[in-house]
Protein backbone atom coordinates (compact mmCIF):
# COMPACT_ATOMS: atom_id res chain seq x y z
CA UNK A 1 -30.62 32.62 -3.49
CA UNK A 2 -29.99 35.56 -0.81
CA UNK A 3 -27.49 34.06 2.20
CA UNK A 4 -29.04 34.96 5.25
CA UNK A 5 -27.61 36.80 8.34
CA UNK A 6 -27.57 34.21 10.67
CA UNK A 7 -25.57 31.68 7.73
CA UNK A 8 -22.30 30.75 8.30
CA UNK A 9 -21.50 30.53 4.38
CA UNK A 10 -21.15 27.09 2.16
CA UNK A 11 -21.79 23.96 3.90
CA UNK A 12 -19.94 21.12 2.40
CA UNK A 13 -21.04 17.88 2.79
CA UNK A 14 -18.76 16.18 5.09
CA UNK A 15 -17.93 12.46 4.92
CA UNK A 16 -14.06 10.59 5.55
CA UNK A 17 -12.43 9.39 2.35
CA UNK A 18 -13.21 6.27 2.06
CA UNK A 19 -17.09 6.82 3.17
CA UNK A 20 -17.62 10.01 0.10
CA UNK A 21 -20.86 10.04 -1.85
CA UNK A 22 -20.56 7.27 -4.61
CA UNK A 23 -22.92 9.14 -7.23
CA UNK A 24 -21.22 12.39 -6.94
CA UNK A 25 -22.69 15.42 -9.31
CA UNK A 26 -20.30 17.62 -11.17
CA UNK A 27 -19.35 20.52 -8.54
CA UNK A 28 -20.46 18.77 -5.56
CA UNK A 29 -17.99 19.77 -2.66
CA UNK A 30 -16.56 17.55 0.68
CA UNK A 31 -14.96 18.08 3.44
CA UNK A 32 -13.14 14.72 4.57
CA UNK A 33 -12.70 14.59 8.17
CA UNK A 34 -9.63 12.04 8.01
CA UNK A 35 -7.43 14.13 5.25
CA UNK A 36 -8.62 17.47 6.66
CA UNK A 37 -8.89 18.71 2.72
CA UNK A 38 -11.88 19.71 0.25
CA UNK A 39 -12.29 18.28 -2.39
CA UNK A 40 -15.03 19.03 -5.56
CA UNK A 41 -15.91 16.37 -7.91
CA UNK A 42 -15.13 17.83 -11.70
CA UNK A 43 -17.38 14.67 -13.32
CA UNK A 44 -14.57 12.26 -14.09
CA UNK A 45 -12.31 12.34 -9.96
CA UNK A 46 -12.39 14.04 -6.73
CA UNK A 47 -10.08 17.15 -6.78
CA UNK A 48 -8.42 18.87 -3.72
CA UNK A 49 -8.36 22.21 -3.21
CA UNK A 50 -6.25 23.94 0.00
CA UNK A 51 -4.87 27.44 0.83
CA UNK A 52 -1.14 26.15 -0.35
CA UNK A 53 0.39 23.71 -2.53
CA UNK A 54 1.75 20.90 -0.15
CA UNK A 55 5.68 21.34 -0.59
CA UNK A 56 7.70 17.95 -1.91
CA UNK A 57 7.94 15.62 0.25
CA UNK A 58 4.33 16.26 2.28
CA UNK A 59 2.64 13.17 3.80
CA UNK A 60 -1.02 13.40 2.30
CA UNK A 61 -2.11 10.06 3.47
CA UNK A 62 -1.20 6.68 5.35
CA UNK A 63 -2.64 3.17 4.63
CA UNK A 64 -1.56 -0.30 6.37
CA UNK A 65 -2.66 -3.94 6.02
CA UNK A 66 -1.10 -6.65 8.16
CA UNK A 67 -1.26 -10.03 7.94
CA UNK A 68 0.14 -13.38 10.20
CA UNK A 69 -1.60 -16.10 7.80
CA UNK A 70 1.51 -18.56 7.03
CA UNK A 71 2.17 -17.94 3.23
CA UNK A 72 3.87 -21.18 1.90
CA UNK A 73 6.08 -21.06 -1.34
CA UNK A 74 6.97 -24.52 -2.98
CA UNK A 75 7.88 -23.06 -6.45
CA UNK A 76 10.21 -20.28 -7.80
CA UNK A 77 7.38 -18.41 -9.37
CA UNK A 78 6.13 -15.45 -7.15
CA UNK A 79 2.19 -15.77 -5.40
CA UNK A 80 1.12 -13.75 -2.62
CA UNK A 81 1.95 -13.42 1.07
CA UNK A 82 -0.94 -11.67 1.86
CA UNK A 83 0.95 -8.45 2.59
CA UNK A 84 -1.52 -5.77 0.61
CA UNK A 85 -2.80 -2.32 1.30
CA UNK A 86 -4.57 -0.11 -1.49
CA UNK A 87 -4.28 3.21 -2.00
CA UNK A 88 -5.74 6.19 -3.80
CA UNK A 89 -3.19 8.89 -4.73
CA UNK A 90 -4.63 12.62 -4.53
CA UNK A 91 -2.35 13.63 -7.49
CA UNK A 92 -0.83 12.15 -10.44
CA UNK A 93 2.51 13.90 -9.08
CA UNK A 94 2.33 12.29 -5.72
CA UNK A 95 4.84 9.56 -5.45
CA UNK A 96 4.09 6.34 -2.99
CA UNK A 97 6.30 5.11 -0.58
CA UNK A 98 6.14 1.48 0.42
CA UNK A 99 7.25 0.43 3.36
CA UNK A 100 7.28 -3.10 4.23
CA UNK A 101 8.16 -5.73 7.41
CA UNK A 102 8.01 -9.12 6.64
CA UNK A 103 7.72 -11.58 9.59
CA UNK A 104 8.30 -14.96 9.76
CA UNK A 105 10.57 -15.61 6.83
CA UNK A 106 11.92 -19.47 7.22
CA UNK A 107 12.71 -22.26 5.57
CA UNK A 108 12.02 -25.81 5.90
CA UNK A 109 14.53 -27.55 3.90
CA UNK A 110 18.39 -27.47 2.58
CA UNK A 111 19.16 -25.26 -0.40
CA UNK A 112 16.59 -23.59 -0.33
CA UNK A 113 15.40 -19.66 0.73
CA UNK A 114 13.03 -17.21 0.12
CA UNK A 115 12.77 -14.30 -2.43
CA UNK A 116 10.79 -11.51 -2.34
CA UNK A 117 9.08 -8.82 -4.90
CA UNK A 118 6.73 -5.71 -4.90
CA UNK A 119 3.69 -5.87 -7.07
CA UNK A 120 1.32 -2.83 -7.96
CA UNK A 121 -1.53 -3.29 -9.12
CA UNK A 122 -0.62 -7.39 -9.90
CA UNK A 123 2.29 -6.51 -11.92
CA UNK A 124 6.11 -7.35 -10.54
CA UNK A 125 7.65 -3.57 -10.20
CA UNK A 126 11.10 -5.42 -8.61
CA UNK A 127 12.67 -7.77 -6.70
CA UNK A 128 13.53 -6.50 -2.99
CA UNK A 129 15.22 -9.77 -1.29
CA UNK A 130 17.29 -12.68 -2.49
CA UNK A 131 17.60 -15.69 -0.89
CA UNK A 132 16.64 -14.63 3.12
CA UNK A 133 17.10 -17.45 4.97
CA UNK A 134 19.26 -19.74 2.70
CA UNK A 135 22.10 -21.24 3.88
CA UNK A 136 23.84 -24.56 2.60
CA UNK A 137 22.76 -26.64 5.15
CA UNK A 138 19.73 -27.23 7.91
CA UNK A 139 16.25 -26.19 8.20
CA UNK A 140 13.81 -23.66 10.31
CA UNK A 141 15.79 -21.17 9.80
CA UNK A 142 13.68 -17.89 10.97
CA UNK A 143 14.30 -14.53 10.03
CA UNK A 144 12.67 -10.88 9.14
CA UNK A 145 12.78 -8.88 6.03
CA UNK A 146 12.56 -4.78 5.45
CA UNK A 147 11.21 -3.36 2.23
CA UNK A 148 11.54 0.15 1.35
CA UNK A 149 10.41 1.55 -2.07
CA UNK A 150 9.69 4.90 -3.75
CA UNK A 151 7.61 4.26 -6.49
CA UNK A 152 6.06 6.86 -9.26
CA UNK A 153 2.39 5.07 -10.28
CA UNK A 154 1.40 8.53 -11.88
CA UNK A 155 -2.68 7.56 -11.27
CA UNK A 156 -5.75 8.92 -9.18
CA UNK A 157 -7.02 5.62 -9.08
CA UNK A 158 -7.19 2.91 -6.37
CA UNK A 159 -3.58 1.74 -6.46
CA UNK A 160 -2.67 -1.90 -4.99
CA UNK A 161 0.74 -2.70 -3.60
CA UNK A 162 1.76 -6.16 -2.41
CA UNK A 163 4.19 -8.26 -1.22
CA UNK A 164 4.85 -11.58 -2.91
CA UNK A 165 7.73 -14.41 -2.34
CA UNK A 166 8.96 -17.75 -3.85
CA UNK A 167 11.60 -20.47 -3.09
CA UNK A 168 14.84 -20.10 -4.38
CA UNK A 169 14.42 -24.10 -5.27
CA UNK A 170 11.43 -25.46 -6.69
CA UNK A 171 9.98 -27.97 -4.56
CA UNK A 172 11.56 -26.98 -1.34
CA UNK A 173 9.21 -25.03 1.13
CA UNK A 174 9.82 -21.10 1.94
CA UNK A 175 7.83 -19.25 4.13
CA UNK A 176 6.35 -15.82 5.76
CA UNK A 177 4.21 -15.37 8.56
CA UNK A 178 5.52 -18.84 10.20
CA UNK A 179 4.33 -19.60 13.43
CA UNK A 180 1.90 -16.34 13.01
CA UNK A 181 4.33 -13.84 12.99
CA UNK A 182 2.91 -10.50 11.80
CA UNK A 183 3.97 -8.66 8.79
CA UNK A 184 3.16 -5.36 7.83
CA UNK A 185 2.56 -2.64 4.33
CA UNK A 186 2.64 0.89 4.90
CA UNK A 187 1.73 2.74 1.99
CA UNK A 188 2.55 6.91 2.51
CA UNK A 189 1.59 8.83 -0.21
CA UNK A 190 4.33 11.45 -1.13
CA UNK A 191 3.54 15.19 -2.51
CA UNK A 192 5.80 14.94 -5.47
């Protein structure tokens, strides 16, 4: 096929990367308008081409969730607090930084407080806060947590990070996201 005069060259289709075609063909090429990259699907994933190698310790992407529905823990095994964001690493090399604010920690008994974990992909990776909140006597006690994490998932795929909590004491009520507070995930994917 002869390229005219008047072309200006290869056309990519462009899309964002959460809105790219989702029966790709093998050499089909994008342009994503959010990541500013191309990337050409080789059959199996999409894979990013650019003019240089990002350096270690490049930002490639950001993704948040927030949440301020009241998460109440009665028990000492972890569930949810409704703290998630997903993301999809461009390279198994990339490392993902998780960043977390958790609003609204309290208690609303003695001897009791809250712990807290990170979970990828519903697995416990590790514990990030012990006992917030406890103290040896009196209730409502309000507070905030930070999270900070550099984690190595090694994985192109759709990668889910989450924050979950318990009570220290079984039977004694923990909390995040009391009285609607707002907590946050910031997942920043790390050239690595």
């Amino acid at each position: 096929m002869a390229i005219s005069n008047n072309s200006t060259g290869l056309r990519p289709g462009v899309c964002t990367s959460s809105t790219r075609p989702t029966a790709p063909y093998e050499g089909q090429m994008i342009y994503e308008t959010d990541t500013d990259m191309v990337a050409i699907w080789n059959g199996t994933a999409w894979r990013y081409i650019s003019a240089t190698t990002p350096t270690n310790g490049t930002i490639l992407q950001v993704v948040t969730g927030t949440t301020n529905t009241q998460a109440t823990f009665t028990s000492s095994t972890p569930a949810t607090t409704g703290i998630t964001a997903t993301i999809t690493p461009k390279s198994t090399s990339s490392k993902i930084l998780v960043s977390s604010s958790v609003g609204g920690c309290n208690k609303q008994t003695n001897d009791t407080g809250l712990d807290l974990w990170i979970y990828r992909n519903g697995s416990q990776l590790l514990k990030v806060g012990a006992n917030i909140g406890s103290v040896s006597s009196g209730s409502q006690t309000n507070s905030h947590a930070s999270v900070l994490y550099l984690d190595n998932p090694a994985t192109t795929s759709a990668t889910t990070y989450a924050i979950f909590g318990a009570s220290t004491a079984n039977n004694n009520y923990a909390l995040t996201q009391h009285q609607s507070a707002y907590s946050v995930i910031i997942l920043s994917e790390v050239a690595g």
